[in-house]
Protein backbone atom coordinates (compact mmCIF):
# COMPACT_ATOMS: atom_id res chain seq x y z
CA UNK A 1 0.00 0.00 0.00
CA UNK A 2 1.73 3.67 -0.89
CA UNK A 3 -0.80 5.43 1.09
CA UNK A 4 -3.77 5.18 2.76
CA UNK A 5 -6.82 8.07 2.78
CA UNK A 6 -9.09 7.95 6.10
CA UNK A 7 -11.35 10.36 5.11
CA UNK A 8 -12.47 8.10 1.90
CA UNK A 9 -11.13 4.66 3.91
CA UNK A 10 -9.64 4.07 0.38
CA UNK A 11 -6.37 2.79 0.35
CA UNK A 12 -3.91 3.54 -2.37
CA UNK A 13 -1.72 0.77 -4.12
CA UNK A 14 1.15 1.11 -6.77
CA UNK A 15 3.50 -1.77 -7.65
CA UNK A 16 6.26 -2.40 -5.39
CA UNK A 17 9.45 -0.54 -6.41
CA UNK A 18 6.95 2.41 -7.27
CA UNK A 19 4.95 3.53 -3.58
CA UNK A 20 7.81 4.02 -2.18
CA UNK A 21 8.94 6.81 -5.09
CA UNK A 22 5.25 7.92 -4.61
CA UNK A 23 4.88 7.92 -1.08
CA UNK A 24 7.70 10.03 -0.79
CA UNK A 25 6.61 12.45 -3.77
CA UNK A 26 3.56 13.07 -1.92
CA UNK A 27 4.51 13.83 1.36
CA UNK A 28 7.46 16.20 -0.13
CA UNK A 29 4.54 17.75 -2.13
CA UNK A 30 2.12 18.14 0.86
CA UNK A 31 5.09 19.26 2.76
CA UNK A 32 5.56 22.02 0.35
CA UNK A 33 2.15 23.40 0.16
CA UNK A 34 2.01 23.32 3.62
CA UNK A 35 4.81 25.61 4.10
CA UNK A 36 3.53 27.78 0.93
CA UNK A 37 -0.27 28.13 2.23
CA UNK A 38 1.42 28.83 6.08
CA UNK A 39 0.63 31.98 7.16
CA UNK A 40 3.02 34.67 8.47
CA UNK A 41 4.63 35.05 11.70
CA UNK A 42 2.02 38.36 11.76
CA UNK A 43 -0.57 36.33 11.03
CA UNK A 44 0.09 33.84 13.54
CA UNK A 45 0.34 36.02 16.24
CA UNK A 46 -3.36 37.67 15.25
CA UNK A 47 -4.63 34.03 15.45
CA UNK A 48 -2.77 33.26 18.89
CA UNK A 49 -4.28 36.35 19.94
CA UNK A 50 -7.82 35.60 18.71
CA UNK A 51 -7.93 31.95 19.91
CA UNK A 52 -7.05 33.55 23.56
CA UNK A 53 -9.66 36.27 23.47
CA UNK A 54 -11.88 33.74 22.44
CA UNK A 55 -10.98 31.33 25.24
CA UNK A 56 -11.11 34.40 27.88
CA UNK A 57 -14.73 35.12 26.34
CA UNK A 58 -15.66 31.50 26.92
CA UNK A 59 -14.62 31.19 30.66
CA UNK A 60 -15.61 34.82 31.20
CA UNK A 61 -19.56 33.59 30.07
CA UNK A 62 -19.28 30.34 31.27
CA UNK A 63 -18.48 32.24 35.24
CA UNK A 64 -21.05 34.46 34.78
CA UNK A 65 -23.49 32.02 34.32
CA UNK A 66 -22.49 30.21 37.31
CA UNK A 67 -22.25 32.86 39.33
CA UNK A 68 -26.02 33.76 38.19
CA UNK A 69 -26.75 30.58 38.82
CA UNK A 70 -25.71 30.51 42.17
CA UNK A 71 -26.96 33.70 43.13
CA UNK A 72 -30.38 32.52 42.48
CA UNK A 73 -29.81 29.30 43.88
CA UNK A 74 -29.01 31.13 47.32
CA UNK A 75 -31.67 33.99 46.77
CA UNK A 76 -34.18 31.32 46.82
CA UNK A 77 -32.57 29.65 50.07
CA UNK A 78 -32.94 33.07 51.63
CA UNK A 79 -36.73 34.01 50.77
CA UNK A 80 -37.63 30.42 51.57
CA UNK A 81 -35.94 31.41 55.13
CA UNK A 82 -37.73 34.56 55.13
CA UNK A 83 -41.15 33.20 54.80
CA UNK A 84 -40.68 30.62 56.97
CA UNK A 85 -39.47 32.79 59.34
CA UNK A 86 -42.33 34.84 58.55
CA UNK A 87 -45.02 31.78 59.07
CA UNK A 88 -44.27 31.07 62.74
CA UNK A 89 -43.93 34.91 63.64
CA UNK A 90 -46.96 34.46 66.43
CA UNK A 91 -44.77 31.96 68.32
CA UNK A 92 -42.12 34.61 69.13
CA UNK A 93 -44.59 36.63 71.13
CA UNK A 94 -45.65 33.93 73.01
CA UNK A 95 -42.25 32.89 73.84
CA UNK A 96 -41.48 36.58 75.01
CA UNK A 97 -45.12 36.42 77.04
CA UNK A 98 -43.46 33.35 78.89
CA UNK A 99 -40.62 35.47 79.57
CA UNK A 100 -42.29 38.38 81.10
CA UNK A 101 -44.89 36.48 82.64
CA UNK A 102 -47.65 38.04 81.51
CA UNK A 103 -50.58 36.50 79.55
CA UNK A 104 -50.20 36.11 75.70
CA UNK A 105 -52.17 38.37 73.06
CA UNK A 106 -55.13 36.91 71.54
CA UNK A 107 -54.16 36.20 67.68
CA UNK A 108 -56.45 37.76 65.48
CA UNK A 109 -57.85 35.36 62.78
């Protein structure tokens, strides 16, 4: 086999004494056009720098929603406190009636 392509899962077959000449051609010519199509060392900086803004962007969202997440998450911890706080309010006066000995309030209903 001179070469195999995994994108078509077609391999590619010469006779002997000729995929090795081939084989060799072909890298040396991807080799080349690799090195023609590269971009500059300008070029490659602007893409190193875009990738990382890009990345910065990503983690930058991806906190925010957490943290947004979270806030809510411990908002609604603290109202469902509140209103349970809120529920058994009558019970502290009684507890301070106890305390002063006097009689308790009558609740109004």
């Amino acid at each position: 086999m001179a070469w195999y392509l995994p994108r078509r899962r077609v391999g590619v077959y010469y006779p002997r004494p000729l995929h090795r000449l081939l084989r060799a051609a072909r890298e040396l010519f991807y080799r080349l056009r690799m090195a023609l199509c590269a971009p500059n060392v300008e070029g490659m900086q602007v893409f190193a720098m875009q990738r990382a803004h890009h990345d910065r962007e990503r983690l930058a969202d991806e906190y925010a929603r957490g943290y947004v997440e979270g806030w809510r998450e411990c908002f609604q911890a603290c109202l469902a406190a509140v209103e349970e706080e809120l529920a058994g309010s009558g019970d502290i006066w009684e507890i301070g009636a106890l305390l002063t000995d006097t009689p308790p309030a009558p609740k109004d209903n």
